[in-house]
ModelCIF file with pLDDT and N, C-alpha, C, O atoms, coordinates in Angstrom:
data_MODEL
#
_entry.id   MODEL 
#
_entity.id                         1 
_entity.type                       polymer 
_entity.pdbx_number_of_molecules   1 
#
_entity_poly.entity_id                      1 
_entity_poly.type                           'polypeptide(L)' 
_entity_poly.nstd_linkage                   no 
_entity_poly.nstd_monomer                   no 
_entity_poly.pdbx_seq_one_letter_code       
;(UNK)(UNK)(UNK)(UNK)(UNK)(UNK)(UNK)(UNK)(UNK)(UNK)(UNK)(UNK)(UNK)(UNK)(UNK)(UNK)
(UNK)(UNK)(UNK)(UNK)(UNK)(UNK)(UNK)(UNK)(UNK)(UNK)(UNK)(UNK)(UNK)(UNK)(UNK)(UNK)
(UNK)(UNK)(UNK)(UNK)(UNK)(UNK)(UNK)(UNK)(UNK)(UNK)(UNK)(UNK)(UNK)(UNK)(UNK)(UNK)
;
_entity_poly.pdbx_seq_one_letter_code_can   XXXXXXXXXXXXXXXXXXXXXXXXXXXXXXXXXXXXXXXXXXXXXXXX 
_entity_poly.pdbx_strand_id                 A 
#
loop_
_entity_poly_seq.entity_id 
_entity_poly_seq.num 
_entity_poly_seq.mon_id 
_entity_poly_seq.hetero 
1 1  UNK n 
1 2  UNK n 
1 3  UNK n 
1 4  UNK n 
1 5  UNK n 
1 6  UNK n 
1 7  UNK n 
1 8  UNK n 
1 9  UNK n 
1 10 UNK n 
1 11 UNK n 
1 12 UNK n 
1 13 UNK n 
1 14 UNK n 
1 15 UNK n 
1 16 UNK n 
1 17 UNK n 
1 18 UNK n 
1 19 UNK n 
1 20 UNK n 
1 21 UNK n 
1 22 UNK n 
1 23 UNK n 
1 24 UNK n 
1 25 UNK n 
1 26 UNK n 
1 27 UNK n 
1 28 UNK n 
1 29 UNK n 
1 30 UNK n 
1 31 UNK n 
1 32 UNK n 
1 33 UNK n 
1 34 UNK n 
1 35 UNK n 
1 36 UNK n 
1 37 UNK n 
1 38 UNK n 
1 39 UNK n 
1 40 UNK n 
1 41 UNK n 
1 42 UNK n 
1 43 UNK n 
1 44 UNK n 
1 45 UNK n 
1 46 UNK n 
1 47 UNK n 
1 48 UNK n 
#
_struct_asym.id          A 
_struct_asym.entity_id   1 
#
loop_
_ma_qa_metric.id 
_ma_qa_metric.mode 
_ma_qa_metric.name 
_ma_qa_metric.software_group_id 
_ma_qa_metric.type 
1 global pLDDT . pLDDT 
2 local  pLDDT . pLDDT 
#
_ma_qa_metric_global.metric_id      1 
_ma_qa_metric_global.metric_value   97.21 
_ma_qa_metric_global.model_id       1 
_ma_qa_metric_global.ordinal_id     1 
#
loop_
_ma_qa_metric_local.label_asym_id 
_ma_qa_metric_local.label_comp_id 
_ma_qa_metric_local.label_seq_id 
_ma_qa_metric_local.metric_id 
_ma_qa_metric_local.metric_value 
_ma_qa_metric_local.model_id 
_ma_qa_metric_local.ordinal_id 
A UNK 1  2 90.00 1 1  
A UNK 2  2 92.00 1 2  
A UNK 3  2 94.00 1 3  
A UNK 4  2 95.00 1 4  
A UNK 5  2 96.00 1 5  
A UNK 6  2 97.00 1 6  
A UNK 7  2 98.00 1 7  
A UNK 8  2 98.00 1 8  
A UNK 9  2 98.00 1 9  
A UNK 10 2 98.00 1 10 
A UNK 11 2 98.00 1 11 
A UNK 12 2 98.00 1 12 
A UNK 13 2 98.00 1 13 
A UNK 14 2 98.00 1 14 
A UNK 15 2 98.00 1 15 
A UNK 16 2 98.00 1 16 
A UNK 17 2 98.00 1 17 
A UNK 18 2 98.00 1 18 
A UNK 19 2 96.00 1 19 
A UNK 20 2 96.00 1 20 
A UNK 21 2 97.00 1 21 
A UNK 22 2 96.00 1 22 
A UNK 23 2 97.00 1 23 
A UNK 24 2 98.00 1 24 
A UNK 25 2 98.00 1 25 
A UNK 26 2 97.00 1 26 
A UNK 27 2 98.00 1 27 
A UNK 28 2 98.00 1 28 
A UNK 29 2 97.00 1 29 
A UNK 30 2 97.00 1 30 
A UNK 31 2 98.00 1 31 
A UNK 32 2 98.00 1 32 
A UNK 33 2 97.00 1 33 
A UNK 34 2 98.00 1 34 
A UNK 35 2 98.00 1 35 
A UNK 36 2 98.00 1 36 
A UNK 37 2 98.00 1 37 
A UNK 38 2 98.00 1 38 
A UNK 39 2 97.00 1 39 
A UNK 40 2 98.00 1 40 
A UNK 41 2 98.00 1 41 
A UNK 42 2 97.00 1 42 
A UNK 43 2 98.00 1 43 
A UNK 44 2 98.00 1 44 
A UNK 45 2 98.00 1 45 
A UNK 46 2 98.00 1 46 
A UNK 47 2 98.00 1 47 
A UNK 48 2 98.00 1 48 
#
loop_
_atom_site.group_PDB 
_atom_site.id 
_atom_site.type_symbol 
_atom_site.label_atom_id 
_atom_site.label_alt_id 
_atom_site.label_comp_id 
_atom_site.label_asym_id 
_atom_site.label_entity_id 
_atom_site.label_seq_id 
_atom_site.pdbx_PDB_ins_code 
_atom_site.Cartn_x 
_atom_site.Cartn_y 
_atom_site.Cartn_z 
_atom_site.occupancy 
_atom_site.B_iso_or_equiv 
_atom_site.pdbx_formal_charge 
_atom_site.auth_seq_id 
_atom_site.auth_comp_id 
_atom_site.auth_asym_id 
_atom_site.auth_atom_id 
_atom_site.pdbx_PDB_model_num 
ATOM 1   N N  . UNK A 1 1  ? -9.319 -22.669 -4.881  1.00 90.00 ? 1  UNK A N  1 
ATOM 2   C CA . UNK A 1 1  ? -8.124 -21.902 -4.551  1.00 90.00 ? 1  UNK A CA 1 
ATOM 3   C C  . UNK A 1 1  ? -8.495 -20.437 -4.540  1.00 90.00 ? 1  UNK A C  1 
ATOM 4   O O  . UNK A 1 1  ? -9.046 -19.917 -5.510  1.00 90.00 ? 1  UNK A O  1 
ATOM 5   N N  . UNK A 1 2  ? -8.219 -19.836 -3.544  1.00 92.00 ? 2  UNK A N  1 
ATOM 6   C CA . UNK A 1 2  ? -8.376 -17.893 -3.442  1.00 92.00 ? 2  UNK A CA 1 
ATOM 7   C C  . UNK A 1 2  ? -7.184 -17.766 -2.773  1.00 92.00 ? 2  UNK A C  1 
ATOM 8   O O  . UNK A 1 2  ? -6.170 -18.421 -2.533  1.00 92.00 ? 2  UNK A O  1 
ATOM 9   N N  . UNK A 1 3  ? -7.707 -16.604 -2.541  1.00 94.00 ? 3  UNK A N  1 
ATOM 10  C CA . UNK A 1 3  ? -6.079 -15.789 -1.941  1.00 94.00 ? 3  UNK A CA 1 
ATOM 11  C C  . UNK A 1 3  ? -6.791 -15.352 -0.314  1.00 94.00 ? 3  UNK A C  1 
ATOM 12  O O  . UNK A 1 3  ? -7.905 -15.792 -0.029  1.00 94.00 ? 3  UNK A O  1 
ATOM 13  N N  . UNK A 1 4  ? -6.020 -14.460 0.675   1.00 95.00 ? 4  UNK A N  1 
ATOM 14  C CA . UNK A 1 4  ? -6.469 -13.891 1.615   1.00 95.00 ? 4  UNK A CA 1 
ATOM 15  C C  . UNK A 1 4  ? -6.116 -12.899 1.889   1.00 95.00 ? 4  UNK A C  1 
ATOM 16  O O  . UNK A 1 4  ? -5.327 -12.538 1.017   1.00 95.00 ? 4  UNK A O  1 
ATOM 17  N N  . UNK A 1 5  ? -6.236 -12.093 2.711   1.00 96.00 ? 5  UNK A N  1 
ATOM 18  C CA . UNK A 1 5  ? -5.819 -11.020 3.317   1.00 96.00 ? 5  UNK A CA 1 
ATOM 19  C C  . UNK A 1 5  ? -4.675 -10.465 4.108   1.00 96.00 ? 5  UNK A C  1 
ATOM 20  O O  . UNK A 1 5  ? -4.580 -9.254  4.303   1.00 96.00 ? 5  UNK A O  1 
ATOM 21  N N  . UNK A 1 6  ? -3.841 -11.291 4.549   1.00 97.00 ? 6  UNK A N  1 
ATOM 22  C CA . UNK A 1 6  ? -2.579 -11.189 4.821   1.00 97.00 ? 6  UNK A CA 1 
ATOM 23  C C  . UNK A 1 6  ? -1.333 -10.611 3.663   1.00 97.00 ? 6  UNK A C  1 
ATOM 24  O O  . UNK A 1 6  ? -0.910 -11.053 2.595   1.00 97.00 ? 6  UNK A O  1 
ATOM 25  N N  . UNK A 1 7  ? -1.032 -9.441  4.472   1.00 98.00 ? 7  UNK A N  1 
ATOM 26  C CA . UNK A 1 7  ? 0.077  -9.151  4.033   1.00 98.00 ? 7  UNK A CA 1 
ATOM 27  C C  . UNK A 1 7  ? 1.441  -9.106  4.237   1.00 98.00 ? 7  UNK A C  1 
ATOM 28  O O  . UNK A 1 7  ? 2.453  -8.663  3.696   1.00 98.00 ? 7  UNK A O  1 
ATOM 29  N N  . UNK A 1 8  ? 1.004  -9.900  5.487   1.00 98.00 ? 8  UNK A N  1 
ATOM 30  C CA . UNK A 1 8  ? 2.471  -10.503 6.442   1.00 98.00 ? 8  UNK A CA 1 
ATOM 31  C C  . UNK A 1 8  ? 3.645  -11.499 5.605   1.00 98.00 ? 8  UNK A C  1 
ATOM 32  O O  . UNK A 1 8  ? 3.489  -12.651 5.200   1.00 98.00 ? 8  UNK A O  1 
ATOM 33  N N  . UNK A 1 9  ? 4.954  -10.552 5.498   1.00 98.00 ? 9  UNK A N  1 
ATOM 34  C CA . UNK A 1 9  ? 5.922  -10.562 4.910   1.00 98.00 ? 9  UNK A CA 1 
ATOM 35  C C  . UNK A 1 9  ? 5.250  -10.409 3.495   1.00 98.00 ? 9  UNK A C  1 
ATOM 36  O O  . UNK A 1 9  ? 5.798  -11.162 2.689   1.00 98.00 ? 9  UNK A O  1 
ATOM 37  N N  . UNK A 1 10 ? 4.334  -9.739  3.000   1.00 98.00 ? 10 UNK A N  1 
ATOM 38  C CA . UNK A 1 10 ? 4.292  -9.350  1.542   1.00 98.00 ? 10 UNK A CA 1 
ATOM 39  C C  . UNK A 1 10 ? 5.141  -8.122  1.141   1.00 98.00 ? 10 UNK A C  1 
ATOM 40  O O  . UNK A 1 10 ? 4.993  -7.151  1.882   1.00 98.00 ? 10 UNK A O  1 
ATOM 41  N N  . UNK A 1 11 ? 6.285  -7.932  -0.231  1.00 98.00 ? 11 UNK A N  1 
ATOM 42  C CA . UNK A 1 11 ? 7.146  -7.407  -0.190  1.00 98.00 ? 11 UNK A CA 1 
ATOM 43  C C  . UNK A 1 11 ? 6.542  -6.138  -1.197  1.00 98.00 ? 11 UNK A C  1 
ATOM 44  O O  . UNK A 1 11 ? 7.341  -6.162  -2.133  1.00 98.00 ? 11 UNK A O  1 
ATOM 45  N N  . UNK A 1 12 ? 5.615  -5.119  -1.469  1.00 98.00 ? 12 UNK A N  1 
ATOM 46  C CA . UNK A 1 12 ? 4.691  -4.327  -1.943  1.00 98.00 ? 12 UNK A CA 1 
ATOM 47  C C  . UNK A 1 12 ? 5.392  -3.451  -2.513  1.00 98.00 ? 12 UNK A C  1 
ATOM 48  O O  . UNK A 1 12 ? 6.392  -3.180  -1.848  1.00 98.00 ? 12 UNK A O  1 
ATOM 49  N N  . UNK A 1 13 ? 5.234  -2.469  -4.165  1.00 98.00 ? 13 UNK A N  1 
ATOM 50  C CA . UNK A 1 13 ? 5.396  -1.423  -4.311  1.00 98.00 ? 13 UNK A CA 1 
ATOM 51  C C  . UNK A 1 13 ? 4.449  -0.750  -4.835  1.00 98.00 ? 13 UNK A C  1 
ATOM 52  O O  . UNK A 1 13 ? 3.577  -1.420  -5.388  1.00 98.00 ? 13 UNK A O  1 
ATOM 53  N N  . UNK A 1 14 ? 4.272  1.000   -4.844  1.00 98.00 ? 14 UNK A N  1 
ATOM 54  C CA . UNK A 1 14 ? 2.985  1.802   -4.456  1.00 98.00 ? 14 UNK A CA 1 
ATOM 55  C C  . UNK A 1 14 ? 3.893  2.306   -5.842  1.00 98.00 ? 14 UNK A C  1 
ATOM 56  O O  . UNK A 1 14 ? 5.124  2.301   -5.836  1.00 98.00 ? 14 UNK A O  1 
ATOM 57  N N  . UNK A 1 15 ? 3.211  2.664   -6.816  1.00 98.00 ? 15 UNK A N  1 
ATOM 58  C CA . UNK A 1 15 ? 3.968  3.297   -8.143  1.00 98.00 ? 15 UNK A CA 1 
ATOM 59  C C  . UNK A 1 15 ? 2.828  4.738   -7.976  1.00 98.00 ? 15 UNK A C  1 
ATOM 60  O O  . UNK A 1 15 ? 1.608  4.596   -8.053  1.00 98.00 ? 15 UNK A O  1 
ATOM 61  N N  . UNK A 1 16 ? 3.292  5.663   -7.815  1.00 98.00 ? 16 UNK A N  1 
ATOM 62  C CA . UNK A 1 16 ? 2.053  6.753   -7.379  1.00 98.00 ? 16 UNK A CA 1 
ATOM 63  C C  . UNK A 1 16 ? 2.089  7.976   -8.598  1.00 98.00 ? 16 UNK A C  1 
ATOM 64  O O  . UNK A 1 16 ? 3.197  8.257   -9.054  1.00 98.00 ? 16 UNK A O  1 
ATOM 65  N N  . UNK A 1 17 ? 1.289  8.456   -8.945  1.00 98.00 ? 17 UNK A N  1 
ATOM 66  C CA . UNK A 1 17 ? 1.233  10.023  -9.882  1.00 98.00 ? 17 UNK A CA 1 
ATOM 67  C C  . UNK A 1 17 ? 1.042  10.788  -9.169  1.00 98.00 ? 17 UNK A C  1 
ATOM 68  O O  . UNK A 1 17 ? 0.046  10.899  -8.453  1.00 98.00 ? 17 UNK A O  1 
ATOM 69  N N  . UNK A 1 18 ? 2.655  11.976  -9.268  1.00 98.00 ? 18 UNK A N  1 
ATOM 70  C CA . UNK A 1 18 ? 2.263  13.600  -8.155  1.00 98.00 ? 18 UNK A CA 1 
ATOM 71  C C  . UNK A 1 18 ? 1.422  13.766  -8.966  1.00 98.00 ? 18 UNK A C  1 
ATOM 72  O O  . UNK A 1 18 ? 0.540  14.219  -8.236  1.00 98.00 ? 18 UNK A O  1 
ATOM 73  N N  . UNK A 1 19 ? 0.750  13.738  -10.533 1.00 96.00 ? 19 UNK A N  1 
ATOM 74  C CA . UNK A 1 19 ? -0.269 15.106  -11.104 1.00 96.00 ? 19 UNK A CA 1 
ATOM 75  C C  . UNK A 1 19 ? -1.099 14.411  -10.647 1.00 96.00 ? 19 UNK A C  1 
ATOM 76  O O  . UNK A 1 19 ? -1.290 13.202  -10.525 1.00 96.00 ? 19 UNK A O  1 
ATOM 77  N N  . UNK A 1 20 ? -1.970 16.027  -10.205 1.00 96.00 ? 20 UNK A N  1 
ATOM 78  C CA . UNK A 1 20 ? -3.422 15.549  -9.434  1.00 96.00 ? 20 UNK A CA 1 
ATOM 79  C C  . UNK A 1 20 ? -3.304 14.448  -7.836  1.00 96.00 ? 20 UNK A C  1 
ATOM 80  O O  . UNK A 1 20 ? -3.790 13.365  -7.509  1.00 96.00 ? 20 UNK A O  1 
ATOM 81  N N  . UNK A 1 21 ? -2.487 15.345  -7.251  1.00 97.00 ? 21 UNK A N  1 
ATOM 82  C CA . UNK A 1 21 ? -1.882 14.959  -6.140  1.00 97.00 ? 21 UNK A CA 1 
ATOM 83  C C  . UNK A 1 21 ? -2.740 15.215  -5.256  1.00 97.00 ? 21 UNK A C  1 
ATOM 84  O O  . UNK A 1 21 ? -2.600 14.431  -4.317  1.00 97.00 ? 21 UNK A O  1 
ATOM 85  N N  . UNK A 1 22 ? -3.580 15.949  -5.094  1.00 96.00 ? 22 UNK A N  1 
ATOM 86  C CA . UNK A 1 22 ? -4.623 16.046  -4.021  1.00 96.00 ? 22 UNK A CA 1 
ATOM 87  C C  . UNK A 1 22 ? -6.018 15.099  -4.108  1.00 96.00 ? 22 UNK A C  1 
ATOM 88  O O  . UNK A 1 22 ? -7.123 15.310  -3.609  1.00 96.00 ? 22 UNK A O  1 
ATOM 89  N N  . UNK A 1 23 ? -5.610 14.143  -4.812  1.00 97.00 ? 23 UNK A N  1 
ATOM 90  C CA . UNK A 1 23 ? -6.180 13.054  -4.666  1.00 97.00 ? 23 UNK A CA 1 
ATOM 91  C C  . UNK A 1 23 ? -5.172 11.768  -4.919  1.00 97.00 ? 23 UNK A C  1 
ATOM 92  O O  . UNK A 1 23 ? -5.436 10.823  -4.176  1.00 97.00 ? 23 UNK A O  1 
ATOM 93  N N  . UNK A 1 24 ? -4.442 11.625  -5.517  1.00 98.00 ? 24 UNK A N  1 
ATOM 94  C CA . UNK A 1 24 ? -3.398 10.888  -5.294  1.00 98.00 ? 24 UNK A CA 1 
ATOM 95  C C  . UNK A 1 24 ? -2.837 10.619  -4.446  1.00 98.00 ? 24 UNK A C  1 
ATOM 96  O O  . UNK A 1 24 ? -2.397 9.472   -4.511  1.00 98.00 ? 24 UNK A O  1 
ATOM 97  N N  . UNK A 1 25 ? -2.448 11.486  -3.034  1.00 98.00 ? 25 UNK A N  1 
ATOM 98  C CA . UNK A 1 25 ? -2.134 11.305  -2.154  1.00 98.00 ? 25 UNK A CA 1 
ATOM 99  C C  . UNK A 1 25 ? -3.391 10.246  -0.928  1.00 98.00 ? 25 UNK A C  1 
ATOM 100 O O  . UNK A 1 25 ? -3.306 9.551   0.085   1.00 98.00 ? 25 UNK A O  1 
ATOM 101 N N  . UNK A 1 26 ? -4.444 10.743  -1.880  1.00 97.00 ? 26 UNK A N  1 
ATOM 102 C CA . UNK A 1 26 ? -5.214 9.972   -0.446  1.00 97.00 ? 26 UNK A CA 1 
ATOM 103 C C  . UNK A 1 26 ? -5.421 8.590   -1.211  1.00 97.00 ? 26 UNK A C  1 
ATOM 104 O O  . UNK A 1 26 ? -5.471 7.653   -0.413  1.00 97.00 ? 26 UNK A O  1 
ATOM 105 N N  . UNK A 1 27 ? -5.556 8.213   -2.547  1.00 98.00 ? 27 UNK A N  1 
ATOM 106 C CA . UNK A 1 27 ? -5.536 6.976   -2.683  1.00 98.00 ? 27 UNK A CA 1 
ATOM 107 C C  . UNK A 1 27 ? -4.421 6.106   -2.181  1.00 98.00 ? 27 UNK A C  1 
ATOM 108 O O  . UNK A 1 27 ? -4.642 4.897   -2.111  1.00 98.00 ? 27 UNK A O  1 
ATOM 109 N N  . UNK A 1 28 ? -2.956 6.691   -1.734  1.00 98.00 ? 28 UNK A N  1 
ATOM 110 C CA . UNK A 1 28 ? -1.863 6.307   -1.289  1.00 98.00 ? 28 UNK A CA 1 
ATOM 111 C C  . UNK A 1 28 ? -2.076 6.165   0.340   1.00 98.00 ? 28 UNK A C  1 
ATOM 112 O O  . UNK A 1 28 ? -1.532 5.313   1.042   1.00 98.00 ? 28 UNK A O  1 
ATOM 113 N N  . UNK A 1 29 ? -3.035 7.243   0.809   1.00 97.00 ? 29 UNK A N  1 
ATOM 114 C CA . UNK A 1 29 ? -3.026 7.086   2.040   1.00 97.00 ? 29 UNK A CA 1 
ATOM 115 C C  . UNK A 1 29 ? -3.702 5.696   2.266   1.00 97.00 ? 29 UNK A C  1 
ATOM 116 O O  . UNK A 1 29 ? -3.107 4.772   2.819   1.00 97.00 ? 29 UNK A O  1 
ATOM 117 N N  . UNK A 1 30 ? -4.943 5.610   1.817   1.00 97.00 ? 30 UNK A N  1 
ATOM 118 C CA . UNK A 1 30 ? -5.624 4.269   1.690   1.00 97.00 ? 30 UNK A CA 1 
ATOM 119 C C  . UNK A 1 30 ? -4.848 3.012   1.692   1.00 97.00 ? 30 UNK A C  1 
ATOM 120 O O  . UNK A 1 30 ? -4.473 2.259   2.591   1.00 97.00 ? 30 UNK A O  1 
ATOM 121 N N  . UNK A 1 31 ? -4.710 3.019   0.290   1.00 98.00 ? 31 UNK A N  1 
ATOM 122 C CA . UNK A 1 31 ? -3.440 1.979   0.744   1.00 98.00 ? 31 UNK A CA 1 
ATOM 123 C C  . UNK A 1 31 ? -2.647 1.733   1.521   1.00 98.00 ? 31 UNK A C  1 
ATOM 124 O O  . UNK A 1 31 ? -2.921 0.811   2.290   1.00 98.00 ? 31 UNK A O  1 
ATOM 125 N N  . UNK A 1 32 ? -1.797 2.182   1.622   1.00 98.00 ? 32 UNK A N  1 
ATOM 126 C CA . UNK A 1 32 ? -1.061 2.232   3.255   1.00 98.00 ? 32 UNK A CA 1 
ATOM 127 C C  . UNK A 1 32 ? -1.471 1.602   4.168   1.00 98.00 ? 32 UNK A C  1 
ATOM 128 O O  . UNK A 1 32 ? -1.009 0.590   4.696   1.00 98.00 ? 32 UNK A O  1 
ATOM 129 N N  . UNK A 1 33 ? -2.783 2.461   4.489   1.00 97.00 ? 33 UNK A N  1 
ATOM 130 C CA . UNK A 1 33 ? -3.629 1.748   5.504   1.00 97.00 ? 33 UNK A CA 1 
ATOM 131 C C  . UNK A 1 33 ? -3.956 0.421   5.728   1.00 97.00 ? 33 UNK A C  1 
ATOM 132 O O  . UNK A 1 33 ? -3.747 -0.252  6.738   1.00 97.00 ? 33 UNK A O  1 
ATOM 133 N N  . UNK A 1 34 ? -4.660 0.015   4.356   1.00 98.00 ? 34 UNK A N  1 
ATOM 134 C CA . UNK A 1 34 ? -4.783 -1.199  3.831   1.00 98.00 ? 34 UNK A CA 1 
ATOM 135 C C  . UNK A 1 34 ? -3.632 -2.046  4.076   1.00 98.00 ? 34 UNK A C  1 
ATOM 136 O O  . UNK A 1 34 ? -3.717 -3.077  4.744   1.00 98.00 ? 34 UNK A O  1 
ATOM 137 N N  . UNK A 1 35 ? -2.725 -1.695  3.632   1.00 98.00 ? 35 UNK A N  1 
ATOM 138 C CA . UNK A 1 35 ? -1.370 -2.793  3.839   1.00 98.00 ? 35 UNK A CA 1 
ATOM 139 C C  . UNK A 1 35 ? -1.009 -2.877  5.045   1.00 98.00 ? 35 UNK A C  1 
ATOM 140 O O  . UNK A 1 35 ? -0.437 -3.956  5.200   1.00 98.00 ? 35 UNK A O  1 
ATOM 141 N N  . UNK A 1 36 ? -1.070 -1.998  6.443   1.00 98.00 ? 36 UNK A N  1 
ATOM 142 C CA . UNK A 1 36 ? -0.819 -2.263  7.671   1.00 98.00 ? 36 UNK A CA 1 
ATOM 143 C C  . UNK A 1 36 ? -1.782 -2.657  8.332   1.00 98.00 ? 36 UNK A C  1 
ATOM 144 O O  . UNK A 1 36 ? -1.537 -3.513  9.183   1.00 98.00 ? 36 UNK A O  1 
ATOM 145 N N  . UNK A 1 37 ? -2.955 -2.258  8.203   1.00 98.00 ? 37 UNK A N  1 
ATOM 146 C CA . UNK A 1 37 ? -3.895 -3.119  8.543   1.00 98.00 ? 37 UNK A CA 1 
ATOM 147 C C  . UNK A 1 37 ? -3.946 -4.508  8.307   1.00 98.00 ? 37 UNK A C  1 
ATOM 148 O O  . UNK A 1 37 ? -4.343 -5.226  9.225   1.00 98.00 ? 37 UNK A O  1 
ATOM 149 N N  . UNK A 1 38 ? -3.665 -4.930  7.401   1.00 98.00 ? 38 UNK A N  1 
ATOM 150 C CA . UNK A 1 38 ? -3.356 -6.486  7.283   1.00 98.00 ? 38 UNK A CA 1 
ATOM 151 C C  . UNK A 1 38 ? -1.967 -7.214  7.242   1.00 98.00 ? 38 UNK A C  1 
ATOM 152 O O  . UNK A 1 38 ? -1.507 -8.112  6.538   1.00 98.00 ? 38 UNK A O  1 
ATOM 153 N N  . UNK A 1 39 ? -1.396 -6.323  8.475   1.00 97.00 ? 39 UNK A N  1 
ATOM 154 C CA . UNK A 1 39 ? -0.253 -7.236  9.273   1.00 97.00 ? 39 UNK A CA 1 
ATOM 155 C C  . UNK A 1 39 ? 0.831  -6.877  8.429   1.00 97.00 ? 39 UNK A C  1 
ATOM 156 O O  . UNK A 1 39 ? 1.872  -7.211  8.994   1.00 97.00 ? 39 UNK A O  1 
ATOM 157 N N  . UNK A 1 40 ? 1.149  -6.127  6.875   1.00 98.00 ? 40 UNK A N  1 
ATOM 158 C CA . UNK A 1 40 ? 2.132  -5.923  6.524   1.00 98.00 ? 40 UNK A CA 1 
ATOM 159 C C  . UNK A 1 40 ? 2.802  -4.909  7.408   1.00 98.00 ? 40 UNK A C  1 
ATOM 160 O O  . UNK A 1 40 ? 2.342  -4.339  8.398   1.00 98.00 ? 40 UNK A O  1 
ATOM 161 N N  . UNK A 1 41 ? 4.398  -4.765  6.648   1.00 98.00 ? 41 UNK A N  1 
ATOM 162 C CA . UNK A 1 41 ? 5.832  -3.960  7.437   1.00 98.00 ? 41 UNK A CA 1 
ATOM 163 C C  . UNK A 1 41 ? 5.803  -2.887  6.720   1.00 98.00 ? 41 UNK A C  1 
ATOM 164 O O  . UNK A 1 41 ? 5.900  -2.852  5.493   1.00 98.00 ? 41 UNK A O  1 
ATOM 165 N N  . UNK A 1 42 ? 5.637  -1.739  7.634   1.00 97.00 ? 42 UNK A N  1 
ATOM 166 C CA . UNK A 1 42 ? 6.192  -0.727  6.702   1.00 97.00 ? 42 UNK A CA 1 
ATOM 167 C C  . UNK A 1 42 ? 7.387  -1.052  5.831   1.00 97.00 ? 42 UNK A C  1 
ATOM 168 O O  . UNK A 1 42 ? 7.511  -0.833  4.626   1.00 97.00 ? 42 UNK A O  1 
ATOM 169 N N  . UNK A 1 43 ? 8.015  -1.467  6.446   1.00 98.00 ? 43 UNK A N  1 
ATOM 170 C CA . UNK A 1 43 ? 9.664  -1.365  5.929   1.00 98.00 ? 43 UNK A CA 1 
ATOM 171 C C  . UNK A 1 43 ? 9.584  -2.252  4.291   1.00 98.00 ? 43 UNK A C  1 
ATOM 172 O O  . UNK A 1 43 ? 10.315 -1.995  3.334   1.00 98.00 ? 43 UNK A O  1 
ATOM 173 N N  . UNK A 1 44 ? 8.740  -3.078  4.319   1.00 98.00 ? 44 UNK A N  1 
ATOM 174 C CA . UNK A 1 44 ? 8.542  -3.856  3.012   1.00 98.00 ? 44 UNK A CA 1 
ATOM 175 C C  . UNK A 1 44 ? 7.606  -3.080  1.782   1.00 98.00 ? 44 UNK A C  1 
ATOM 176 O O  . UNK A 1 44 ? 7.495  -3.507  0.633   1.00 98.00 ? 44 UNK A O  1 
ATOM 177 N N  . UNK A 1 45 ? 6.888  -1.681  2.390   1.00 98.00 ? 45 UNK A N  1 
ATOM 178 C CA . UNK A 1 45 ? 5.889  -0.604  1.484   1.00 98.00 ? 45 UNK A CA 1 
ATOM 179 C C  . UNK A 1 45 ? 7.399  -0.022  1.002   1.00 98.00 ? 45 UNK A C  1 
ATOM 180 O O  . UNK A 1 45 ? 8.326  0.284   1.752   1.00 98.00 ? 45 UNK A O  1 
ATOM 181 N N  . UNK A 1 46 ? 7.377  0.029   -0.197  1.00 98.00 ? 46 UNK A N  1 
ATOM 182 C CA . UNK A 1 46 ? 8.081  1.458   -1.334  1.00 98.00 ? 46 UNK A CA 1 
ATOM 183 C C  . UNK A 1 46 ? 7.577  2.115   -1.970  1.00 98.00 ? 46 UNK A C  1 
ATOM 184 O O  . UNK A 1 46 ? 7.301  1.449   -2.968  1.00 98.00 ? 46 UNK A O  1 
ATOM 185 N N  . UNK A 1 47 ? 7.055  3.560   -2.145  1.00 98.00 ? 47 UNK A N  1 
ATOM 186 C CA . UNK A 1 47 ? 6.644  4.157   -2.462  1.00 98.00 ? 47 UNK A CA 1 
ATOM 187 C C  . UNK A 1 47 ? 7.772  4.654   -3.566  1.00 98.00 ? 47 UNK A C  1 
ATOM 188 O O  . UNK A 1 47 ? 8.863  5.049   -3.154  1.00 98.00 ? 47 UNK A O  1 
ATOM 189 N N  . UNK A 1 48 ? 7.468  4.622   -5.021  1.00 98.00 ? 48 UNK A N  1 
ATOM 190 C CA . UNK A 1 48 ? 7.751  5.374   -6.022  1.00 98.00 ? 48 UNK A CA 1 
ATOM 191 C C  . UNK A 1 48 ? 6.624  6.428   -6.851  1.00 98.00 ? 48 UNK A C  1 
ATOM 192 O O  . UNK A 1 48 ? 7.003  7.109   -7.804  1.00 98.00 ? 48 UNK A O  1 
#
């Protein structure tokens, strides 16, 4: 049993730290990426 790479209909939240935001932001960007790249919805990413 493993898992895969699909994030199609996966329902995701991004829990993020502003301190030290100029790198925080790009580990968020990454992600992001990551999650649409593998077929997830924006609309299902929440960013807190």
């Amino acid at each position: 049993l493993e898992g895969n790479y699909s994030a199609k209909g996966l329902k995701v939240a991004l829990v993020v730290s502003r301190f030290n935001h100029f790198i925080t932001s790009k580990l968020e960007e990454g992600a992001i990426d990551v999650f649409l790249r593998h077929e997830g919805d924006e609309s299902n990413l929440t960013i807190v």
